[in-house]
Protein backbone atom coordinates (compact mmCIF):
# COMPACT_ATOMS: atom_id res chain seq x y z
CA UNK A 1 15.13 -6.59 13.58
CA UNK A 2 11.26 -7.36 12.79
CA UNK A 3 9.01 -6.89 15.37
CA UNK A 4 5.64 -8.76 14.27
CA UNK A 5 2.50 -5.93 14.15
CA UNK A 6 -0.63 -5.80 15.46
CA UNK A 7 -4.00 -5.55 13.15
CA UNK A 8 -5.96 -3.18 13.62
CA UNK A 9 -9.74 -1.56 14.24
CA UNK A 10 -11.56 0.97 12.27
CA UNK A 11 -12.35 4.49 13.56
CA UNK A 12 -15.30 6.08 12.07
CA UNK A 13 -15.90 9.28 11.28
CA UNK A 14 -17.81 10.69 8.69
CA UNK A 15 -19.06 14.22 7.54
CA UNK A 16 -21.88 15.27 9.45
CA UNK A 17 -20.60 12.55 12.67
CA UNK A 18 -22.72 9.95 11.53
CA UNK A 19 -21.67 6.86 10.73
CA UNK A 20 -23.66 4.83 7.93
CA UNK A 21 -24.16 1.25 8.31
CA UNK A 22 -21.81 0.78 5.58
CA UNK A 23 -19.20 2.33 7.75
CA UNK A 24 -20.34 -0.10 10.62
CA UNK A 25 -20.01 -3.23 9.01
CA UNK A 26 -15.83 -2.96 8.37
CA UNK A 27 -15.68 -3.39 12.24
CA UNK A 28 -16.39 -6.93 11.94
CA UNK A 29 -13.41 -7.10 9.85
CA UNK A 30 -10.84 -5.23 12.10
CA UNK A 31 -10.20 -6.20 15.86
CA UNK A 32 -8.97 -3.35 18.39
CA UNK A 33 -5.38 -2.06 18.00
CA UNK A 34 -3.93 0.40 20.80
CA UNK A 35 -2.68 3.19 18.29
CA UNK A 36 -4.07 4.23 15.04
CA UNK A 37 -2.59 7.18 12.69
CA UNK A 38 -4.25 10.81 13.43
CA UNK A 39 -5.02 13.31 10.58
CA UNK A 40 -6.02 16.65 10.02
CA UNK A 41 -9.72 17.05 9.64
CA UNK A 42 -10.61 19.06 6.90
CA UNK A 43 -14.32 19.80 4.82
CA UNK A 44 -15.55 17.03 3.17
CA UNK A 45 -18.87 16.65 0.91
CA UNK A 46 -22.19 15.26 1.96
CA UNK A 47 -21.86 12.05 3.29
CA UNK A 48 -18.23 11.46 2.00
CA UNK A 49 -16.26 10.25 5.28
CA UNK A 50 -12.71 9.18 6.71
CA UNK A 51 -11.38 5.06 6.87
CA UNK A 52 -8.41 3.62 8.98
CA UNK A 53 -7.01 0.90 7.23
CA UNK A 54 -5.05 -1.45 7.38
CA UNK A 55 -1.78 -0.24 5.62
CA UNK A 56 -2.19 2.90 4.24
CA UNK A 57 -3.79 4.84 6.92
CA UNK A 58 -6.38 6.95 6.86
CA UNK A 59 -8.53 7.24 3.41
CA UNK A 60 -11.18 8.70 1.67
CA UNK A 61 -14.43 7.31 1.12
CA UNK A 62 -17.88 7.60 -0.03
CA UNK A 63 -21.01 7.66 1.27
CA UNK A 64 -20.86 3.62 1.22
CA UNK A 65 -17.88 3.28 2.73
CA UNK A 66 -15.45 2.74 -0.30
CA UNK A 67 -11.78 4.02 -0.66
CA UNK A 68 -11.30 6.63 -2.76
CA UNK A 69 -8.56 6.99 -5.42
CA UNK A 70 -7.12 9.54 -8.13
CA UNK A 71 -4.85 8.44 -11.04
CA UNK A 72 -2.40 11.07 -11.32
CA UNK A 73 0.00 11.74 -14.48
CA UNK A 74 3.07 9.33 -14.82
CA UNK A 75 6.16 9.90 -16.70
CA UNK A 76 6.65 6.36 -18.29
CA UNK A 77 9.60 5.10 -20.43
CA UNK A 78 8.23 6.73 -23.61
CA UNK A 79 5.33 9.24 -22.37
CA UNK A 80 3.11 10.20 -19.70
CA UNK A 81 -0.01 8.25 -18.83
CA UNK A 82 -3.06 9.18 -16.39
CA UNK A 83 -4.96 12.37 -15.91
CA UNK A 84 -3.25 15.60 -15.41
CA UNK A 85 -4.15 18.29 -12.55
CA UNK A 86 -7.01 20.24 -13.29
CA UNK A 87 -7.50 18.39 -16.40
CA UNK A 88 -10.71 16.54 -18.19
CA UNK A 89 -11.07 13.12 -17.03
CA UNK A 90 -9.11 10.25 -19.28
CA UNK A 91 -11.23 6.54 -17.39
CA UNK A 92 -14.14 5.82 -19.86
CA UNK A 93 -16.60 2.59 -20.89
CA UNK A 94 -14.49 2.45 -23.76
CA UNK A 95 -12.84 -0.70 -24.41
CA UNK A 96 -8.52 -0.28 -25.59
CA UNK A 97 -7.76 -3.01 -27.89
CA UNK A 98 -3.95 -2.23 -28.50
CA UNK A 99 -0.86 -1.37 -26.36
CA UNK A 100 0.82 2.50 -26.56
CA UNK A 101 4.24 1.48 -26.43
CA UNK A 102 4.92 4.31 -23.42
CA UNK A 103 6.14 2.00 -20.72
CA UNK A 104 8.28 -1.31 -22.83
CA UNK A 105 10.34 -1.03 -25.86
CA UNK A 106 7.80 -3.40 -27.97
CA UNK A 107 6.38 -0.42 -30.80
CA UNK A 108 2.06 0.80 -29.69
CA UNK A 109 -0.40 -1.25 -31.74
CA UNK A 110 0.04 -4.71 -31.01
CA UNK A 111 -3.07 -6.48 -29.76
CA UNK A 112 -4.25 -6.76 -25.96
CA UNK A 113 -5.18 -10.20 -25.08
CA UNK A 114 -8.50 -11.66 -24.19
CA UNK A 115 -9.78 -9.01 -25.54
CA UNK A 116 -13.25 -11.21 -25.14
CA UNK A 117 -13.19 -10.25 -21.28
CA UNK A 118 -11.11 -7.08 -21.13
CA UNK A 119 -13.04 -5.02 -19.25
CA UNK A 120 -13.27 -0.87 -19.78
CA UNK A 121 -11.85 1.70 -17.86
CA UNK A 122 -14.44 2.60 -15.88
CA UNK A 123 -15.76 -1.12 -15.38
CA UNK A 124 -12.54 -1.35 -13.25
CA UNK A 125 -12.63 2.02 -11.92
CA UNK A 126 -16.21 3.60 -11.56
CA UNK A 127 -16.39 7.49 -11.13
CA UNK A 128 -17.34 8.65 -8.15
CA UNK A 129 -20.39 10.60 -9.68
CA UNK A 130 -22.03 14.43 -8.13
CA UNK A 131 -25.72 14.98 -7.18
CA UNK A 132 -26.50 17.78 -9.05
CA UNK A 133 -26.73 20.02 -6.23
CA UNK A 134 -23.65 19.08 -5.55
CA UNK A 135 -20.99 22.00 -4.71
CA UNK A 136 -16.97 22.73 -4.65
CA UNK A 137 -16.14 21.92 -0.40
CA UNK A 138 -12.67 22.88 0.59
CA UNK A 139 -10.26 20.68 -1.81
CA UNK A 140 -13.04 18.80 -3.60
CA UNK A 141 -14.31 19.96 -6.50
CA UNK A 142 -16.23 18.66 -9.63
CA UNK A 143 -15.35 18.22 -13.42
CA UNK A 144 -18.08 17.19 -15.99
CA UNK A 145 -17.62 13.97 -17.98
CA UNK A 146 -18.39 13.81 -21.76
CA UNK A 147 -22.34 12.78 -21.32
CA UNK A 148 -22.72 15.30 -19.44
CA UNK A 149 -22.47 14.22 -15.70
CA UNK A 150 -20.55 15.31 -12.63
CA UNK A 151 -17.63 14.02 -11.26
CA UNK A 152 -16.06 14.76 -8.04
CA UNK A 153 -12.22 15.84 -7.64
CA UNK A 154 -9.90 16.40 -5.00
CA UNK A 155 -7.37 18.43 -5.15
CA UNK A 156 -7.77 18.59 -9.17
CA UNK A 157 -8.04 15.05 -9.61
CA UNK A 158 -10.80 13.03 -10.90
CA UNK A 159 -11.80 10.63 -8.00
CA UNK A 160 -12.76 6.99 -8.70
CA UNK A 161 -13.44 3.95 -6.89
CA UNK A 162 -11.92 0.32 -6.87
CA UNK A 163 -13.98 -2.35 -8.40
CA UNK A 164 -11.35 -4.67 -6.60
CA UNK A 165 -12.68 -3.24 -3.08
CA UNK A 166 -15.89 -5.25 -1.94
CA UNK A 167 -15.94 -4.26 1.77
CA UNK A 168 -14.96 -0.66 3.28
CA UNK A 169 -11.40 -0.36 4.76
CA UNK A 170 -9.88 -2.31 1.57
CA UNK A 171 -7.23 -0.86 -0.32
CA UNK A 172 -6.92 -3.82 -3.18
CA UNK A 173 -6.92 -1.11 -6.12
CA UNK A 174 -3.40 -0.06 -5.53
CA UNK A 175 -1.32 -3.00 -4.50
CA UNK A 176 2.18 -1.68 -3.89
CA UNK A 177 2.15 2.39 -4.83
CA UNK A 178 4.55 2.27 -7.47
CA UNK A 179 4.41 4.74 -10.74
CA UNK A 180 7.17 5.18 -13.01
CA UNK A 181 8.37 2.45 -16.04
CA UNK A 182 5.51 -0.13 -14.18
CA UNK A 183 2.73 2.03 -15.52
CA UNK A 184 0.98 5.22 -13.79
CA UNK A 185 -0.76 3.55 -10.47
CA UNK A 186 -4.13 4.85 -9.13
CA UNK A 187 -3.47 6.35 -6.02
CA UNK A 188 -5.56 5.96 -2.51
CA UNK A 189 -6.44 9.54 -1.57
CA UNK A 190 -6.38 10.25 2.18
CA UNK A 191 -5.82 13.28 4.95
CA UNK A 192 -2.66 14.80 5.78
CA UNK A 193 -1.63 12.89 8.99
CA UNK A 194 -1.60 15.18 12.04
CA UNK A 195 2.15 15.73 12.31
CA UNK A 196 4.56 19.06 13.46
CA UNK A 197 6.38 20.13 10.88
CA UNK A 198 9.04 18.81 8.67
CA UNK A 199 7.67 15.55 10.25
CA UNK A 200 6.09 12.41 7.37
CA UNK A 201 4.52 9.35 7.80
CA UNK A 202 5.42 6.90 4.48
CA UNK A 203 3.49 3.50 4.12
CA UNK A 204 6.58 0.81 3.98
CA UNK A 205 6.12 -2.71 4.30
CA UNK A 206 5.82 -2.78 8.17
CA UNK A 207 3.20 0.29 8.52
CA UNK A 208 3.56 3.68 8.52
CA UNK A 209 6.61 4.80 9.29
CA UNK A 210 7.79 7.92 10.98
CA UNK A 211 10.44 10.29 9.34
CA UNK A 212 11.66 13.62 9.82
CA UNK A 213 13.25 15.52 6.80
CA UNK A 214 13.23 12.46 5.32
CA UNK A 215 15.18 10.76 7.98
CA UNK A 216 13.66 7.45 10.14
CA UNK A 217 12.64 8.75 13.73
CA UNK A 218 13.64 6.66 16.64
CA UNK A 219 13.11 6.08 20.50
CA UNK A 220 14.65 4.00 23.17
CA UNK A 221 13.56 1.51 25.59
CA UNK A 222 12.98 3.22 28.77
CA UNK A 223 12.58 6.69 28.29
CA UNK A 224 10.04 9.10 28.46
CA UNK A 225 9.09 12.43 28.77
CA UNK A 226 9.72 12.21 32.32
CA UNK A 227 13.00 10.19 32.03
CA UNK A 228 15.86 11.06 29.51
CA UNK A 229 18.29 9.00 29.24
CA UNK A 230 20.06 9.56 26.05
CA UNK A 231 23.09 12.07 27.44
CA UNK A 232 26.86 12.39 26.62
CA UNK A 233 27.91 9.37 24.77
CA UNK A 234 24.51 8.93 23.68
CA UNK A 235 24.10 11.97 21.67
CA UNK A 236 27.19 10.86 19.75
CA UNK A 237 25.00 8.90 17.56
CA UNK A 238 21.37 10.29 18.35
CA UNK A 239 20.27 13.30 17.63
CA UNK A 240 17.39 15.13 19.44
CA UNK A 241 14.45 16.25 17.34
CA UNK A 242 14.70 19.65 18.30
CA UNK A 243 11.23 21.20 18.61
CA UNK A 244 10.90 25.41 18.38
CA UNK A 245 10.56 27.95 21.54
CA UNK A 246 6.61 28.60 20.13
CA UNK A 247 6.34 24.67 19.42
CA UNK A 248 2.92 23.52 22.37
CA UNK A 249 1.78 19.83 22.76
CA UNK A 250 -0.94 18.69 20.29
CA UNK A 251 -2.79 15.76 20.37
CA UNK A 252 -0.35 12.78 20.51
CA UNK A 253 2.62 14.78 20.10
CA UNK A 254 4.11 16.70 23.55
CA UNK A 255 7.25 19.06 24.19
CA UNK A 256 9.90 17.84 26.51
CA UNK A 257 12.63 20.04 27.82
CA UNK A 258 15.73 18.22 28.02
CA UNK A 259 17.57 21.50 29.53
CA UNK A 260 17.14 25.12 29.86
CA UNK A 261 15.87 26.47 26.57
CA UNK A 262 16.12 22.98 25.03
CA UNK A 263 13.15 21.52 23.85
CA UNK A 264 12.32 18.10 21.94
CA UNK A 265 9.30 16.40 20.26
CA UNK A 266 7.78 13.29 21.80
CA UNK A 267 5.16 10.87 20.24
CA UNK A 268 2.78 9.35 22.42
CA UNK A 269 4.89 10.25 25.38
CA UNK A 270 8.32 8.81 24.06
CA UNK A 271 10.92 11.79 23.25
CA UNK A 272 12.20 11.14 19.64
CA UNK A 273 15.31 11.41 18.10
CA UNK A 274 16.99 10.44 14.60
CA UNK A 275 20.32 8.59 13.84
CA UNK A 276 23.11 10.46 13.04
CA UNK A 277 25.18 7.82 11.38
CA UNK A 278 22.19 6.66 9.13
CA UNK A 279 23.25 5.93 6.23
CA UNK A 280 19.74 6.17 4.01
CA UNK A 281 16.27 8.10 4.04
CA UNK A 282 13.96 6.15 5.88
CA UNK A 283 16.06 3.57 7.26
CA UNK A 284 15.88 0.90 9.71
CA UNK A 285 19.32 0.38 10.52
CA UNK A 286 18.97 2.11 13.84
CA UNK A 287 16.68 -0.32 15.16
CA UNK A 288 19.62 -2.72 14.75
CA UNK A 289 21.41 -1.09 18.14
CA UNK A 290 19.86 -2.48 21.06
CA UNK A 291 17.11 -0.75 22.94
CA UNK A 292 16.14 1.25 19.54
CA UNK A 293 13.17 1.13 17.78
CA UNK A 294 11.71 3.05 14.57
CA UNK A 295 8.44 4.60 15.36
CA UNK A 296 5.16 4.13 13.11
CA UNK A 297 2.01 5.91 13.71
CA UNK A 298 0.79 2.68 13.06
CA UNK A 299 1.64 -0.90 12.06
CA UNK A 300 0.23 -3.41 9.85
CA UNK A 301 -1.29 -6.23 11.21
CA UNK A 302 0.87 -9.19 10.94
CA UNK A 303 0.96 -12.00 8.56
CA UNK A 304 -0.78 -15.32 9.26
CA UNK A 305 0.57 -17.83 12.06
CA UNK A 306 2.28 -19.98 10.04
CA UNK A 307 4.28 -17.74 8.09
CA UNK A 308 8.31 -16.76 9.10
CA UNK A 309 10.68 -14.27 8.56
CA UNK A 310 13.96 -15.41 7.05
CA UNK A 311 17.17 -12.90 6.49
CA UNK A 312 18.46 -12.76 3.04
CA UNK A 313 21.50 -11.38 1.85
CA UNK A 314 19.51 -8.06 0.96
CA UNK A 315 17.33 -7.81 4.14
CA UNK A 316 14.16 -9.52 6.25
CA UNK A 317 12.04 -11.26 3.73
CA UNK A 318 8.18 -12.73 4.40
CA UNK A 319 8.68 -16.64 4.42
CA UNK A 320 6.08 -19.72 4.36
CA UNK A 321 6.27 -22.39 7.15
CA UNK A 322 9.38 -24.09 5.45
CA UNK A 323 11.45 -21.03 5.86
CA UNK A 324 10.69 -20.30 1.54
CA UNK A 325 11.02 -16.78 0.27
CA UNK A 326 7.30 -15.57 -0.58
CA UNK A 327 7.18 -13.69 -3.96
CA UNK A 328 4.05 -11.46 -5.11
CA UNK A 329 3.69 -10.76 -8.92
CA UNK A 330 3.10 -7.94 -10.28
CA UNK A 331 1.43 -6.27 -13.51
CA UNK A 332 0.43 -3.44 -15.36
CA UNK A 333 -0.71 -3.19 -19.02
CA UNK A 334 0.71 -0.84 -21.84
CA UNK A 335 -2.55 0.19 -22.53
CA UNK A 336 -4.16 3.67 -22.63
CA UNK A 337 -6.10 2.82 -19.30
CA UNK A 338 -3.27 1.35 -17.64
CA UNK A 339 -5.35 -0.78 -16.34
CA UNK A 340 -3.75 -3.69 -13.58
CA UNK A 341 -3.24 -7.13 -14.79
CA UNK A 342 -1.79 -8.74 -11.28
CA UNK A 343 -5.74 -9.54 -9.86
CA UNK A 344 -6.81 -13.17 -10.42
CA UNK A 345 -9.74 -11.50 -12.48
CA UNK A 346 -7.71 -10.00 -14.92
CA UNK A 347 -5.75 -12.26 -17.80
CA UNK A 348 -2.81 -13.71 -16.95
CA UNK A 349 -1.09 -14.27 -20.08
CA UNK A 350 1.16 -11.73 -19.20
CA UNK A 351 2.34 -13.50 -15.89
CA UNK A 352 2.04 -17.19 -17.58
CA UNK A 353 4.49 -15.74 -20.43
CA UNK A 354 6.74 -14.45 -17.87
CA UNK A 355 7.14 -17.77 -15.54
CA UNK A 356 6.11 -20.30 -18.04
CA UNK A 357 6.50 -18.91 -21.75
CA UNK A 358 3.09 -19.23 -21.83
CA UNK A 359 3.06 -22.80 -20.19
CA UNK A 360 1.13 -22.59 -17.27
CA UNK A 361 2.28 -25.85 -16.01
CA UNK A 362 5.82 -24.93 -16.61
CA UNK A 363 4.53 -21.25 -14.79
CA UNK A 364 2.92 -23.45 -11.70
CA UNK A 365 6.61 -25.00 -11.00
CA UNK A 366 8.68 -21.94 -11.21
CA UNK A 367 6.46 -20.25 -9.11
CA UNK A 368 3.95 -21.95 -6.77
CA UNK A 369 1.04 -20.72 -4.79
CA UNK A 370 0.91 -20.70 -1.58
CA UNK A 371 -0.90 -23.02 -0.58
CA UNK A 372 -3.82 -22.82 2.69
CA UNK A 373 -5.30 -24.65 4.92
CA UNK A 374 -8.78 -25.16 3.84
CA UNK A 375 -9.83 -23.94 7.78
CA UNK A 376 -7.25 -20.82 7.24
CA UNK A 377 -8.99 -17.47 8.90
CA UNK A 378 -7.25 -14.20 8.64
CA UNK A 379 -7.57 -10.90 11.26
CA UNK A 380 -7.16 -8.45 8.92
CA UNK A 381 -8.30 -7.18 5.63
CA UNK A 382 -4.92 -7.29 3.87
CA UNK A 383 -4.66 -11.07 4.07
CA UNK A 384 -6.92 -13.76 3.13
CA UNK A 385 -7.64 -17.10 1.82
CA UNK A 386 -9.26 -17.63 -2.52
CA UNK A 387 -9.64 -20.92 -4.50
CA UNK A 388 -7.48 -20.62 -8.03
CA UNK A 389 -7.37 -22.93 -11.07
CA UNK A 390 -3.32 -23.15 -11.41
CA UNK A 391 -4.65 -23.85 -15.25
CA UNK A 392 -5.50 -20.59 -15.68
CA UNK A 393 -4.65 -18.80 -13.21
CA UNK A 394 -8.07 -17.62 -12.58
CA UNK A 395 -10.55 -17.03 -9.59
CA UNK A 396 -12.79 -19.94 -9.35
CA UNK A 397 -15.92 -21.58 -6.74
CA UNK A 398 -14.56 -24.31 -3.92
CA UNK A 399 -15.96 -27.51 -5.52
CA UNK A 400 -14.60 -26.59 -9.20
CA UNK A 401 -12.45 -29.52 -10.77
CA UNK A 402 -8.65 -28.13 -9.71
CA UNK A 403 -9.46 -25.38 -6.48
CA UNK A 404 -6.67 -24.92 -4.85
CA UNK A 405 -7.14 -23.28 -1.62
CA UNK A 406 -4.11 -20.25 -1.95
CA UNK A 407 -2.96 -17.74 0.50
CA UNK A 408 -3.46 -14.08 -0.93
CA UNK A 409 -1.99 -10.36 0.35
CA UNK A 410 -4.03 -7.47 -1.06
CA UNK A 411 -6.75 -9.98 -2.76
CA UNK A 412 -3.95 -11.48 -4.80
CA UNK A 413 -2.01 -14.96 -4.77
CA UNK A 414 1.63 -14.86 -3.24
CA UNK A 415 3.80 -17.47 -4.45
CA UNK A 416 7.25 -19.30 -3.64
CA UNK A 417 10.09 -20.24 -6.46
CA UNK A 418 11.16 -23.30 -7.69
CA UNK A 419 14.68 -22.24 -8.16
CA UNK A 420 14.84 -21.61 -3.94
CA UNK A 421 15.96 -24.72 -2.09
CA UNK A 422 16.16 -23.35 1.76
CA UNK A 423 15.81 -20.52 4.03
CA UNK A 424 16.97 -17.18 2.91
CA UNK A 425 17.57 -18.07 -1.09
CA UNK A 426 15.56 -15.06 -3.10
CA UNK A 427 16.03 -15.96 -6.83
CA UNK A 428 13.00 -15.25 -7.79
CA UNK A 429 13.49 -11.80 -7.27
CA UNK A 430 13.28 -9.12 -10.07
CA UNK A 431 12.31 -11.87 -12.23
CA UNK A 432 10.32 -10.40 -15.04
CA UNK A 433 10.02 -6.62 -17.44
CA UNK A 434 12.04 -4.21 -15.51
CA UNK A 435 13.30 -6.21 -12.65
CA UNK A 436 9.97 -7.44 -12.12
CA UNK A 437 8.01 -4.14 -11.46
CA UNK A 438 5.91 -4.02 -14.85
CA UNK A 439 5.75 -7.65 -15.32
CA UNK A 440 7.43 -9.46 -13.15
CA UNK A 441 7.77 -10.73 -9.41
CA UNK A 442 9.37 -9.09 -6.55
CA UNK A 443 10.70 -10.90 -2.97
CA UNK A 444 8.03 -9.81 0.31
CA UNK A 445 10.52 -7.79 1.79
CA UNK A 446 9.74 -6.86 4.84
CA UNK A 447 13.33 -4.81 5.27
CA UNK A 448 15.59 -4.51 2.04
CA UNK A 449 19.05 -2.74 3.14
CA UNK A 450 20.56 -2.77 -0.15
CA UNK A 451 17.97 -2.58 -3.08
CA UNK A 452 15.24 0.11 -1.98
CA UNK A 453 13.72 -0.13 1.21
CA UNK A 454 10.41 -2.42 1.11
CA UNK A 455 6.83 -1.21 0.38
């Protein structure tokens, strides 16, 4: 079942092995954690450097310690959106009035709202700009933009930054990872992590979680490289990770012979294996069978005291102190940008039409803040504390008329439902434009057995 995570610290290291004071100051943000994902180190430009963070791993950044990102082409309902491979950058200071139509059946056209405050593309998603001395370095390359200036790329994307990211190690431009009918998502862009082959490490819910061929990767309590004790019966429903004749130890990864000619893989001294009767990629149902555990290269920190986890009929689900399913909303416009509209910053007519027909008192009882303590402190970067006008919806200063202190995940409000009366009940779930991806809300799952596992 759910094991509660530790947070976690920030290891530095940038191109040239200095570390900016940018790059110092996220360690006031992230206490020490025992394990932390390795990567391969590869060329990077000038000053550009690597970030642990707190749930996706290792990431890009520049020279001031911001995460970098790429917006890769989506295939949405009715077209693709984003930038294609190779391709001219699409993210300009051009303000989109109208929707395309790509992603919802309503026809491209119709006005945006607030169009007053709408920001531009690139307001929301600066360009990570070239010197111009600047040259190609292993996958990064550079593109020019229409006036004439440089852009960096990697791997034949156009790389931007977050304007949602105000300290180094966040990750608050890309709240969840999903593409698809919910718009084309910017993407964090980040190492390979330092893995054997045929070996993955997927950001879920919980951290990042260890696969192999797609398949979860397990261990058991009490063994080690020096102590097998998965035989006979065992191996009925285990299965070794075999590792090859040629395969040698590397870094946290080490070869254990479990007979003559019979070798294994082991992370951080723990021999691995996968379930035989799973019945799912990436699955967690082995770490149901006592003394089993799914491995993560690392895990995210965990939620504030006062939360709970409560088992619904789908899986684990994030609770508040009451034992109330905690819902996060999400939201991405049918505009040409694509541009987010989940952030407090950002209108919310699209969420108040969704849980209030437009009523946003009707929208505050359906689905309610979170509320915090006004002395509430978080560890981590992932979870945090912002006062919000349930009027509109929007960011607003401490002593303004109708604060309400609110608990937030990824610099955004989380929320309960009105229609939930104890422990467990997940009704607000999938409420909204396709099952709540696009426009919608969808249940903290922290483990979902049945509907997709969580992320």
């Amino acid at each position: 079942m759910f094991r509660a995570a530790t947070a976690f610290r920030a290891v530095l290291i940038v191109a040239g092995g200095i570390a900016s004071p940018a790059f110092c100051e996220v360690a006031k943000y992230l206490p020490p954690v025992e394990h932390l994902e390795d990567y391969v180190r590869e060329p990077l430009p000038p000053g550009f450097g690597v970030q642990h963070t707190d749930v996706n791993g290792p990431v890009y950044t520049d020279a001031s310690g911001m995460t970098l990102y790429r917006w890769p082409l989506g295939t949405l309902r009715n077209g693709p959106a984003g930038e294609r491979k190779n391709g001219p950058p699409a993210c300009y200071d051009v303000k989109q009035r109208v929707n395309t139509g790509l992603m919802s059946p309503y026809p491209g056209g119709l006005l945006l709202p607030d169009l007053d405050t709408r920001p531009t593309c690139t307001q929301m998603w600066p360009p990570v700009l070239a010197d111009d001395d600047a040259a190609p370095v292993g996958k990064w390359g550079l593109v020019q933009r229409t006036d004439g200036r440089r852009q960096w790329t990697f791997d034949g994307y156009p790389v931007y930054r977050s304007a949602l990211d105000t300290k180094p190690g966040q990750v608050n431009g890309n709240p969840d990872g999903r593409s698809g009918d919910a718009g084309a998502r910017r993407q964090p862009i980040g190492p390979k992590a330092k893995l054997p082959p045929a070996f993955e490490a997927t950001t879920v819910a919980t951290g990042r979680l260890l696969a192999y061929e797609g398949f979860s990767v397990y261990v058991r309590d009490g063994e080690t490289a020096n102590s097998i004790r998965c035989k006979d019966e065992c191996l009925k429903e285990w299965r070794p990770v075999a590792a090859a004749q040629m395969a040698r130890a590397s870094g946290e990864w080490s070869v254990v012979q479990r007979a003559p000619g019979q070798l294994q893989w082991a992370f951080r001294g723990r021999p691995v294996y996968t379930r035989i009767n799973d019945s799912r990629r990436r699955s967690f149902e082995g770490s149901d069978v006592t003394g089993w555990h799914n491995v993560y290269t690392q895990e995210n920190p965990a939620a504030p005291s006062e939360f709970t986890v409560q088992e619904t009929r789908v899986g684990l689900i994030l609770a508040d102190s009451s034992g109330r399913s905690i819902y996060r909303y999400r939201c991405i416009d049918d505009a040409l940008d694509n541009l987010s509209c989940d952030h407090p910053t950002s209108t919310q007519a699209y969420r108040f039409a969704v849980c209030g027909k437009g009523d946003p008192d009707r929208c505050a009882t359906m689905f309610p803040y979170v509320p915090a303590p006004q002395d509430a402190k978080s560890d981590s970067l992932i979870w945090g504390t912002m006062y919000i006008d349930p009027r509109t919806g929007k960011k607003v200063e401490k002593d303004s008329p109708r604060a309400l202190n609110v608990w937030t995940y990824r610099d955004r409000p989380i929320y309960t439902h009105g229609m939930d009366r104890g422990p467990g009940e997940i009704n607000g779930d999938a409420w909204g434009e396709f099952n709540g991806h696009r426009n919608g809300y969808k249940g903290f799952f922290l483990r979902d057995d049945f509907l997709g596992n969580a992320d």
